[in-house]
Structure formats: C-alpha cells, structure tokens
N, C-alpha and C. Protein backbone atom coordinates (compact mmCIF):
# COMPACT_ATOMS: atom_id res chain seq x y z
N UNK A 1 -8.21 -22.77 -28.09
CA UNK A 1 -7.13 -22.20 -27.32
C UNK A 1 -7.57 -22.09 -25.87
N UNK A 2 -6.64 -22.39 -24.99
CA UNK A 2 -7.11 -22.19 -23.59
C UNK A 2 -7.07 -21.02 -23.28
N UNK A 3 -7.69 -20.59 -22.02
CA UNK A 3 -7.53 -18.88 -21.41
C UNK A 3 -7.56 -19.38 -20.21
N UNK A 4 -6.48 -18.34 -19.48
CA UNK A 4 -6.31 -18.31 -17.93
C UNK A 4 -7.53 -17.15 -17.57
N UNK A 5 -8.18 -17.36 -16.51
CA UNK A 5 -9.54 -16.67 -16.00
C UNK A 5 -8.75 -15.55 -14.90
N UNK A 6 -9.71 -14.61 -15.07
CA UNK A 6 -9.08 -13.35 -14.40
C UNK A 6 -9.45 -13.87 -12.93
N UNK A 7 -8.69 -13.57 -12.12
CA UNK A 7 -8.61 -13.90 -10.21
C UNK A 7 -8.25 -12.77 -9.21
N UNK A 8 -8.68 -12.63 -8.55
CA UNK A 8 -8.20 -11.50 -7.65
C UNK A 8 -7.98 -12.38 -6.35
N UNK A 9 -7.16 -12.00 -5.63
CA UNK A 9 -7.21 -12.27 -4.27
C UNK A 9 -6.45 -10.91 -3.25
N UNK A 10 -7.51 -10.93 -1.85
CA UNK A 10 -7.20 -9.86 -1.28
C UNK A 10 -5.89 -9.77 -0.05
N UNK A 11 -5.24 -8.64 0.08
CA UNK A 11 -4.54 -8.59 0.77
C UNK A 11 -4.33 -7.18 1.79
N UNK A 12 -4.95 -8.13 3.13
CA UNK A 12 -4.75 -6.70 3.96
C UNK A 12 -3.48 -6.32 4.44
N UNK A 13 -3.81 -4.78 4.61
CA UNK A 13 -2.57 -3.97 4.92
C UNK A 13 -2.48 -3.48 6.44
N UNK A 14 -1.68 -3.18 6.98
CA UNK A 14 -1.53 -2.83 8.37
C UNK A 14 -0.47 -1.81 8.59
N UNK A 15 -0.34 -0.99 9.66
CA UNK A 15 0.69 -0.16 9.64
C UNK A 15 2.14 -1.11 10.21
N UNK A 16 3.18 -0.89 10.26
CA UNK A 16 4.71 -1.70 10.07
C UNK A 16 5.78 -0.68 10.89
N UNK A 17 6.74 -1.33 11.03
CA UNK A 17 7.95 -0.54 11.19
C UNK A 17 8.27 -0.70 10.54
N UNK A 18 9.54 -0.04 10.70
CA UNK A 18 10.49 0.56 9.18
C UNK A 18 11.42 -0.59 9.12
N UNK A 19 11.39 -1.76 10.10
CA UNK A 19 12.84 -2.53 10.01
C UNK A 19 12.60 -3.62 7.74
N UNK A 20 13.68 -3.66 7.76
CA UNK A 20 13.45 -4.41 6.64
C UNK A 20 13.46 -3.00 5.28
N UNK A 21 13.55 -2.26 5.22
CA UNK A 21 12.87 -1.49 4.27
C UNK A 21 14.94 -1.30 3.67
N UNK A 22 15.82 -1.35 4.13
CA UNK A 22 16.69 -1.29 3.43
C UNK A 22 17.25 -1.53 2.14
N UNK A 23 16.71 -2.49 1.97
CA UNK A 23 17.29 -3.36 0.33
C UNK A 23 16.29 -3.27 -0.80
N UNK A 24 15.09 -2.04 -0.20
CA UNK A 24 14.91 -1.11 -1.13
C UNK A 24 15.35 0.33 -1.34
N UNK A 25 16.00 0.69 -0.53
CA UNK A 25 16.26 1.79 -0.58
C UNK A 25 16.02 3.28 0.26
N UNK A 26 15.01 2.62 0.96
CA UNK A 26 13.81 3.71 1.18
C UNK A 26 14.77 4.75 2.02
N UNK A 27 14.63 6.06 2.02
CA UNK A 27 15.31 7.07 2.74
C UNK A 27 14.10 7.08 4.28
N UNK A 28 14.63 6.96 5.18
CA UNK A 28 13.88 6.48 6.84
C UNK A 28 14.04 7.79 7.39
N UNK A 29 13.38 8.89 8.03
CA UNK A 29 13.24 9.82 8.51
C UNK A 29 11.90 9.84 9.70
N UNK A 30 11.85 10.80 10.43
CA UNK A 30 10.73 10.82 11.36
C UNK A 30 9.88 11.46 10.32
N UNK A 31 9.84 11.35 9.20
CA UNK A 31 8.24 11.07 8.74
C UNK A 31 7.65 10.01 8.38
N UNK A 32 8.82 9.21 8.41
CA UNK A 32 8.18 7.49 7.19
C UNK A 32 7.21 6.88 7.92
N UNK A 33 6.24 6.61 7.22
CA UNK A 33 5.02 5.27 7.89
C UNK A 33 5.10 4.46 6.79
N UNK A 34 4.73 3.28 7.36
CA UNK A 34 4.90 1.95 6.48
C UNK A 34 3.61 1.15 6.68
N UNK A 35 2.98 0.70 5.53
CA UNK A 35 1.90 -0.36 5.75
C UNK A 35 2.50 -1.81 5.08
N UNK A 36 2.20 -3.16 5.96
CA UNK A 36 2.61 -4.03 5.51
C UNK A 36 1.86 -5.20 5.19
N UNK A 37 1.94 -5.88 4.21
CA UNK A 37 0.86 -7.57 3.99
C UNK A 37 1.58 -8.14 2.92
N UNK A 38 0.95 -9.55 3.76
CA UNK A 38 1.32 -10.78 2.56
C UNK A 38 0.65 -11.51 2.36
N UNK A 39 0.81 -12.28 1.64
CA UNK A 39 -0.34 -13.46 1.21
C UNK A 39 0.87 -14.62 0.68
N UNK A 40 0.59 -15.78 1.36
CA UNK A 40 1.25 -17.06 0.82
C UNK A 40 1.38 -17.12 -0.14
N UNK A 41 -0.21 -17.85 -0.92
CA UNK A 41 0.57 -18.60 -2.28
C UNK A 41 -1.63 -18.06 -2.47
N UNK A 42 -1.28 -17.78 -4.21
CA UNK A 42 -2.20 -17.72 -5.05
C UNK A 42 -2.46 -18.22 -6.29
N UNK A 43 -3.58 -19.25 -6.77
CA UNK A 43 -3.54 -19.92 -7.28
C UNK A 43 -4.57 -19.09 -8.90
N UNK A 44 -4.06 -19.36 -9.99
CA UNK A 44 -4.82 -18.69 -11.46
C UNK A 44 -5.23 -20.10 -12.20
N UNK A 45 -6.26 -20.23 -12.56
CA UNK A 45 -6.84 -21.25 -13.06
C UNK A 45 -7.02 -21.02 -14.69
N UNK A 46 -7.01 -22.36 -15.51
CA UNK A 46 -7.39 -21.87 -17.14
C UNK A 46 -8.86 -21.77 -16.59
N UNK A 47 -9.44 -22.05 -18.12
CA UNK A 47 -11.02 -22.07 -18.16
C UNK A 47 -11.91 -23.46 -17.56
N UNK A 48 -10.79 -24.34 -17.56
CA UNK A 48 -11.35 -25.84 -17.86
C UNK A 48 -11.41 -25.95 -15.84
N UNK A 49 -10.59 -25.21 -14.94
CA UNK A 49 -10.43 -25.33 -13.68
C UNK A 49 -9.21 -25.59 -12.78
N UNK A 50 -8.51 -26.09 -14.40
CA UNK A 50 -7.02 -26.88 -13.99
C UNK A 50 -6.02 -25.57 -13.78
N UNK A 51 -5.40 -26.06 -12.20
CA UNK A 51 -4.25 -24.92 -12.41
C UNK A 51 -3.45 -24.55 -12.90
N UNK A 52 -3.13 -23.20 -13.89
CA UNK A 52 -2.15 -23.28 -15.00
C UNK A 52 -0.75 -21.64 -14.00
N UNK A 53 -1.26 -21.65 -13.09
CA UNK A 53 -0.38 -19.80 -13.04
C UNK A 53 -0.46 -19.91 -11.39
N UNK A 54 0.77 -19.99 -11.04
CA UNK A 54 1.02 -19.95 -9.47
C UNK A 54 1.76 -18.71 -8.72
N UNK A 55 0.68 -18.13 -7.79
CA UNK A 55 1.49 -16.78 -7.02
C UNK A 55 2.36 -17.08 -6.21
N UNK A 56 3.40 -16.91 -5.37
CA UNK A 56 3.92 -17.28 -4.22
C UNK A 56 4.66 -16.12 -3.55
N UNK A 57 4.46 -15.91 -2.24
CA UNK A 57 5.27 -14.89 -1.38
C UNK A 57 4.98 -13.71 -1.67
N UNK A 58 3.32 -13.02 -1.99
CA UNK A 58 3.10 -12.32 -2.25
C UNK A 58 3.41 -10.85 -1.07
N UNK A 59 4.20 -10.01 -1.72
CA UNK A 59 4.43 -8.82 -0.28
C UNK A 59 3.96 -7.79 -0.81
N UNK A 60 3.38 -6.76 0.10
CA UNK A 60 3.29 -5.51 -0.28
C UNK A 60 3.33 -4.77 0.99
N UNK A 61 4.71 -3.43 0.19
CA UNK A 61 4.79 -2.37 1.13
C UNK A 61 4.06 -1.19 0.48
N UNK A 62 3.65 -0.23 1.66
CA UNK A 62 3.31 0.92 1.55
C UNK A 62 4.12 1.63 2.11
N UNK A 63 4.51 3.28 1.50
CA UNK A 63 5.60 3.49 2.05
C UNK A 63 4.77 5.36 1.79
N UNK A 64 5.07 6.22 3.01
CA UNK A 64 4.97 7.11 2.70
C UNK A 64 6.39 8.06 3.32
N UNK A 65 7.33 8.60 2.65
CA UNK A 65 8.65 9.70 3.15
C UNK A 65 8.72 10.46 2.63
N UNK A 66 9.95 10.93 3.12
CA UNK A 66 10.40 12.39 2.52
C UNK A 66 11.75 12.16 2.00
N UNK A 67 11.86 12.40 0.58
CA UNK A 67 13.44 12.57 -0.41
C UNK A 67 13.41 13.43 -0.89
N UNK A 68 14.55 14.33 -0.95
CA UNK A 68 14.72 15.42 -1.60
C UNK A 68 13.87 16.52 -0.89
N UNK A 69 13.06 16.69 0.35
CA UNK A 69 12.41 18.01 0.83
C UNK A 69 10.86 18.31 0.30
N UNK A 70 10.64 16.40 -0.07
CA UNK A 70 9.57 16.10 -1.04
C UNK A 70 8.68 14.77 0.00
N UNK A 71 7.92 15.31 0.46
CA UNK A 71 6.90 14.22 1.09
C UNK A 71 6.40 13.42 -0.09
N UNK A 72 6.46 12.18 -0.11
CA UNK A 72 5.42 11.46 -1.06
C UNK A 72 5.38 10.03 -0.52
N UNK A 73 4.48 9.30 -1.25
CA UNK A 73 4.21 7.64 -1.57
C UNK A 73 4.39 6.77 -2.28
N UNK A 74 4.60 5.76 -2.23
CA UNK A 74 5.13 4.47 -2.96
C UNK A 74 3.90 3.20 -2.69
N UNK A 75 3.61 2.26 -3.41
CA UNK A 75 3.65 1.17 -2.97
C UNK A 75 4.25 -0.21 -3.72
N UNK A 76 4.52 -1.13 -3.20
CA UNK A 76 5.76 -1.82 -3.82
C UNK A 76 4.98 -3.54 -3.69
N UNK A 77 4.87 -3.82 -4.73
CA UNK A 77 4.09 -5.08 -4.71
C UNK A 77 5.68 -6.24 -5.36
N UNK A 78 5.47 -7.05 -4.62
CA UNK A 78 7.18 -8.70 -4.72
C UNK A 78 6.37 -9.53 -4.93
N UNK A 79 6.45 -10.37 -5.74
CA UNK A 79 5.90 -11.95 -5.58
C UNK A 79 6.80 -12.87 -6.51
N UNK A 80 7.07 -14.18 -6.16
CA UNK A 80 6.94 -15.15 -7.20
C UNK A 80 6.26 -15.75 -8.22
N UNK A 81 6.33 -16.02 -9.01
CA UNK A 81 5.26 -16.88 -9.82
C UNK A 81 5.98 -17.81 -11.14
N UNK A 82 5.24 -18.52 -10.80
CA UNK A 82 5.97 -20.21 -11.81
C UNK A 82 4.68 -20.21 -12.68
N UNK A 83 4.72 -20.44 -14.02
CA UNK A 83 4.13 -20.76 -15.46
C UNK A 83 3.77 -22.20 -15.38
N UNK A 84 3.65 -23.07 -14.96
CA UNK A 84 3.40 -24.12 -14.99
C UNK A 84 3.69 -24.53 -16.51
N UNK A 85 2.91 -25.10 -16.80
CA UNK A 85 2.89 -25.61 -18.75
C UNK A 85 1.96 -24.91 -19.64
N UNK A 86 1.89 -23.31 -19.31
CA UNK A 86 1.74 -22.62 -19.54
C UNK A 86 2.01 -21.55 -19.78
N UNK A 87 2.32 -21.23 -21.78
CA UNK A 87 3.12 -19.81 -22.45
C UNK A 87 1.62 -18.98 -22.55
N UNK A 88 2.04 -17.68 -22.40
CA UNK A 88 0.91 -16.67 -23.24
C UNK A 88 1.23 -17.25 -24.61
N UNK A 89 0.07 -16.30 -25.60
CA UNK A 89 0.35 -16.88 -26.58
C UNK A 89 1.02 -15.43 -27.27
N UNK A 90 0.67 -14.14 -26.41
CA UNK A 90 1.25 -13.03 -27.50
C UNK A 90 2.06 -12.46 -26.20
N UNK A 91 2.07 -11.42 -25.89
CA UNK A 91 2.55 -10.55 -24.46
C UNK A 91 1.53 -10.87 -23.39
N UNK A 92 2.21 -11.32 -22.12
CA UNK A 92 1.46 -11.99 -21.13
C UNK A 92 0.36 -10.39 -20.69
N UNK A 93 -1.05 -10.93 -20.14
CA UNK A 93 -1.49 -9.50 -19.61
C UNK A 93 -0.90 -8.97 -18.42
N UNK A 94 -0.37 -10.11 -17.67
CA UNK A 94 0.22 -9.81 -16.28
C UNK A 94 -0.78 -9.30 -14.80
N UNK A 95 -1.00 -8.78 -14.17
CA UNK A 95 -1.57 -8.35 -13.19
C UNK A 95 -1.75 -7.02 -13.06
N UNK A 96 -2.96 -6.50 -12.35
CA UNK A 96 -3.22 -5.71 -11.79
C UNK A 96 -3.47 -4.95 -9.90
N UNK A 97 -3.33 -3.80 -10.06
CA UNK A 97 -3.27 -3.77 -8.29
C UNK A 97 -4.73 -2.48 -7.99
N UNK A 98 -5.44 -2.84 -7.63
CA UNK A 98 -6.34 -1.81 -6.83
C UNK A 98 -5.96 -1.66 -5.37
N UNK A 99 -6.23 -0.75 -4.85
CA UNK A 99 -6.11 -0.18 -3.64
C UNK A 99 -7.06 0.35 -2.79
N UNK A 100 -7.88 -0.03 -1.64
CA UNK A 100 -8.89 0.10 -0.95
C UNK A 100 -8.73 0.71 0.24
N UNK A 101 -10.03 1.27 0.81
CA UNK A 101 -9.78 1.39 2.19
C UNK A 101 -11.00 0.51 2.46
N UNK A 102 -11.59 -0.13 3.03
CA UNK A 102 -12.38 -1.23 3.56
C UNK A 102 -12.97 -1.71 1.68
N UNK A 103 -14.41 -1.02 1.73
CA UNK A 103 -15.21 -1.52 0.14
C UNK A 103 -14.52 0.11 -0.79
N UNK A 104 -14.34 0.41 -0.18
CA UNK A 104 -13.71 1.73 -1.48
C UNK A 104 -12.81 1.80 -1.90
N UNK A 105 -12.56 1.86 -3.09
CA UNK A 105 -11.70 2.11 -4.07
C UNK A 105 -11.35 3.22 -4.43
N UNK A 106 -9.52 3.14 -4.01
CA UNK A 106 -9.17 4.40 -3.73
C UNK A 106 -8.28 5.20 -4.96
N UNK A 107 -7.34 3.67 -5.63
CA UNK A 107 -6.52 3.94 -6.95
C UNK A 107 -6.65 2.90 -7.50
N UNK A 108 -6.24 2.54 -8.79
CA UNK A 108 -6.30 1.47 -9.75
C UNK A 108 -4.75 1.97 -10.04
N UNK A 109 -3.92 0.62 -10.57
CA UNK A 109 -2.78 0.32 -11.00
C UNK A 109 -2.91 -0.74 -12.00
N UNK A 110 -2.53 0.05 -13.23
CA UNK A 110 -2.53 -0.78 -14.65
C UNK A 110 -1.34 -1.56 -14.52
N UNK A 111 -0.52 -2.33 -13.88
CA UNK A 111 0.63 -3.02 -14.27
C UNK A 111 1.28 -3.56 -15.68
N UNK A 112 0.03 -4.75 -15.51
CA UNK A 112 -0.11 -5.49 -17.25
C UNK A 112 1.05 -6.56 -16.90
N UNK A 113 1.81 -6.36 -17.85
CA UNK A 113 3.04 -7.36 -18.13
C UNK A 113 3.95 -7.82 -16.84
N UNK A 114 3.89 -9.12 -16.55
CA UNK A 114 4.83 -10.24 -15.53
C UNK A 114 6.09 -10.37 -16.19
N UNK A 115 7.34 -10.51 -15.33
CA UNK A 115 8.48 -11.31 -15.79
C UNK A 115 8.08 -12.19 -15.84
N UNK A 116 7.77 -13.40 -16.83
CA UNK A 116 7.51 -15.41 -16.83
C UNK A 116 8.27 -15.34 -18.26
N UNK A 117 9.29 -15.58 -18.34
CA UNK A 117 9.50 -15.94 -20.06
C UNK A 117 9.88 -16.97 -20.61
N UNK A 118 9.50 -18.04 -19.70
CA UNK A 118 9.59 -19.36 -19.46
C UNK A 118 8.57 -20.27 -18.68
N UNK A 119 8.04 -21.20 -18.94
CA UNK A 119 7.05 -21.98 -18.51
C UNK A 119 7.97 -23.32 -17.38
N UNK A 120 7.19 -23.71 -16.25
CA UNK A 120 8.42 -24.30 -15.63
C UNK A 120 9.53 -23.93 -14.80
N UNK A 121 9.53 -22.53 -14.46
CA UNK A 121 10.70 -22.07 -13.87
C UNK A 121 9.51 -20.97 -12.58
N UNK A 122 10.46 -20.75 -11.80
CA UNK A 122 10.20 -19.76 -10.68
C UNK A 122 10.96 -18.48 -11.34
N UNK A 123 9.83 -16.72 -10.99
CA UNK A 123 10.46 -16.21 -11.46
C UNK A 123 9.83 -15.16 -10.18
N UNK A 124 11.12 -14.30 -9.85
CA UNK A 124 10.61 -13.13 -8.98
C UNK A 124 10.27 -11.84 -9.64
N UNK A 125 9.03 -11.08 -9.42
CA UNK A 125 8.57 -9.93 -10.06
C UNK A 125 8.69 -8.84 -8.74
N UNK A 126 8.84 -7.94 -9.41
CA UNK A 126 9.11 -6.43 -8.03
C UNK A 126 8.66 -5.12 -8.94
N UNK A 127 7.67 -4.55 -8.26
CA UNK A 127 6.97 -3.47 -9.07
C UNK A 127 6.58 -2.23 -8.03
N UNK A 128 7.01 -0.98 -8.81
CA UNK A 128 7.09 0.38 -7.65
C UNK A 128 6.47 1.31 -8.40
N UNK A 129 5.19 1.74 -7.53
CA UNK A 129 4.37 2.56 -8.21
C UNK A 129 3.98 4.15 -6.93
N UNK A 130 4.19 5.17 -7.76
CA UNK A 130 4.12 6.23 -6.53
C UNK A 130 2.43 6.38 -6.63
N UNK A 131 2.22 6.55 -5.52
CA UNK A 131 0.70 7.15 -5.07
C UNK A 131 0.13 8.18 -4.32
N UNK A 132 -0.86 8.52 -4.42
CA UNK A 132 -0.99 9.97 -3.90
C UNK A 132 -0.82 9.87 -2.43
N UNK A 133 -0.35 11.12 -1.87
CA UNK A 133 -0.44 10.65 -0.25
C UNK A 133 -1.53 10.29 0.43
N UNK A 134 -2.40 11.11 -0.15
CA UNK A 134 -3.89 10.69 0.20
C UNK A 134 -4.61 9.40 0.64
N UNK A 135 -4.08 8.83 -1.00
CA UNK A 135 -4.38 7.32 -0.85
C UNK A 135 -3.86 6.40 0.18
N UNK A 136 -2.43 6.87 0.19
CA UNK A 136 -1.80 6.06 1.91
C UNK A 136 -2.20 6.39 2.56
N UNK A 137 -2.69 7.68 3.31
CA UNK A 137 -3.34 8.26 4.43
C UNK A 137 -4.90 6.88 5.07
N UNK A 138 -5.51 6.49 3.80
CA UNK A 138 -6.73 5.75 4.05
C UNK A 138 -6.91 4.30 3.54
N UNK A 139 -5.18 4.05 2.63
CA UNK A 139 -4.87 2.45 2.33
C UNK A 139 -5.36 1.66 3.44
N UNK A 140 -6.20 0.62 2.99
CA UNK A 140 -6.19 -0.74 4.39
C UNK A 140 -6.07 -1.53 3.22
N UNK A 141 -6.35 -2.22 2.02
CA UNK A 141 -6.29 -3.46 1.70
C UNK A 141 -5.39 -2.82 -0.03
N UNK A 142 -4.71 -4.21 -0.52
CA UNK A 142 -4.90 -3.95 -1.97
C UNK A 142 -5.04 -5.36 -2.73
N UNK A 143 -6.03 -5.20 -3.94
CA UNK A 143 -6.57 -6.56 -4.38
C UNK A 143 -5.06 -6.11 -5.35
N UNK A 144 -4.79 -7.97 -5.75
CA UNK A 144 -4.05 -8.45 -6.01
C UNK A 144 -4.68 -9.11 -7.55
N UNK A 145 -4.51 -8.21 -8.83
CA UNK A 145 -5.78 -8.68 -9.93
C UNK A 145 -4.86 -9.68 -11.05
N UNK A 146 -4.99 -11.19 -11.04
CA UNK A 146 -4.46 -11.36 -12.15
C UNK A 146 -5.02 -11.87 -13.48
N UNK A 147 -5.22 -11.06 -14.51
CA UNK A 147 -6.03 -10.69 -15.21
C UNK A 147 -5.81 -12.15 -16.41
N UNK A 148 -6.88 -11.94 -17.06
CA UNK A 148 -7.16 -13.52 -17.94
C UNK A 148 -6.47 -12.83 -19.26
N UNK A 149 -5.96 -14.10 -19.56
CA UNK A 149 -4.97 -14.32 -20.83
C UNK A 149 -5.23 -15.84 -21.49
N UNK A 150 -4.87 -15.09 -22.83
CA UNK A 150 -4.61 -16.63 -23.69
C UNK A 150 -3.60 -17.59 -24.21
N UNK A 151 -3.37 -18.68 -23.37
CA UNK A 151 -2.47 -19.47 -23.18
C UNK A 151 -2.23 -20.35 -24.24
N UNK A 152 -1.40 -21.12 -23.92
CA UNK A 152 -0.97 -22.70 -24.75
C UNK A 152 0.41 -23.16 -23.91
N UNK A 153 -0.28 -24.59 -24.43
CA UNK A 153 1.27 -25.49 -23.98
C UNK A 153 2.38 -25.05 -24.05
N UNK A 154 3.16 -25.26 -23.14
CA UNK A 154 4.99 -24.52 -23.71
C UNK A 154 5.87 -25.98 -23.21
C-alpha cells in the first residue's frame, strides 16, 4: 500500500489591515488587529517521491476583536487542494496547524480531516479555530502540517 509522507511547510505572518476581512464576518472595531500570510502552492509526496497531494492558495488570517463585550482570537487557515490519483484508504488524516513566534511553539491545532472526497477534482477547505489572545499577541509564523496517510489509486 502506498503512504503519503508527513510535510510541513512554513508560513510567515505579518500584521494586515482589516480590508478584506468581510466575507468572513469578522465584527471590525478599534480593537481588531489582523496578521496576514500566504503561501502559493504546496506540494505532499507518497513514499516512492512521486507527487500524490497538492496545496494551492494557501491563506491564513489572524484575527484578534471584540464580539459581544468579549475580546478574543481566531485564526483562519483557506486553501485548495486536488487528490491527484490519490483516495485515503479509511478517513483522510488531513492536516495540522502549529503556531510560532520565531523557533517557539506557541499552540498546536489538531485539525485532522480535509474536504477531498474525490480524487481529481479541486476542492476548497476553510477552517476557524479560536486562540488564546496571548498566542496572537506573539504569533509570527504558522507551520502548515500535512500529516502522512495511507493511500491507493482512485
């Protein structure tokens, strides 16, 4: 059986304006700060080297506001990704997100499971996870983990 090999690739963060943040929702007040990064395209390899799992348009916001009379944090990881000729063989593991400030590790994010339920197709994934404020206070990077699974032809 083949296995896709676990990959990380990094993505730095920077502070942002608020333009764009609409068509999530975000409530915009003179408290919001925003950190922003992307990464093109990321490539997941099986075991053998051959590319089987393609990232594309990877975004991530950081978002820290106030809703409800409630300061808090978000961060919001978007990407594409196409299956090539490649099914999991049980529930995909999907990806993971750590969160850094230079070499330190500040939170871990279990994600796990991708929308792909099809091999061959482009599929957009969007994932919103709250975080301590803390952690936004000293966010600069977040690795981008996509974790090894066991594949087959589809």
């Amino acid at each position: 059986m083949a296995a896709l090999t676990k990959n990380t690739a990094t993505i730095e963060l920077a502070s942002a304006k608020t333009n764009g943040l609409a068509n999530l929702g975000v409530p915009i007040d003179e408290s919001t700060q925003v950190k922003k990064g992307k990464l093109q395209e990321f490539l997941q390899t099986l075991d053998t080297g051959a590319i089987a799992r393609r990232y594309q348009n990877i975004r991530v916001t950081a978002i820290k506001t106030t809703e409800g009379g409630r300061l808090f944090s978000k961060v919001i990881v978007q990407f594409e990704v196409f299956g090539d000729d490649w099914n999991s063989v049980g529930v995909n593991t999907g990806v993971d997100f750590a969160l850094y400030q230079g070499d330190k590790l500040l939170h871990s994010i279990q994600q796990g499971r991708i929308f792909l339920p099809y091999t061959r197709s482009w599929y957009e994934d969007q994932y919103e996870h709250t975080i301590p404020n803390e952690v936004f206070d000293e966010l600069t990077r977040l690795d981008f983990i996509a974790n090894a699974d066991e594949v087959q032809p589809g």
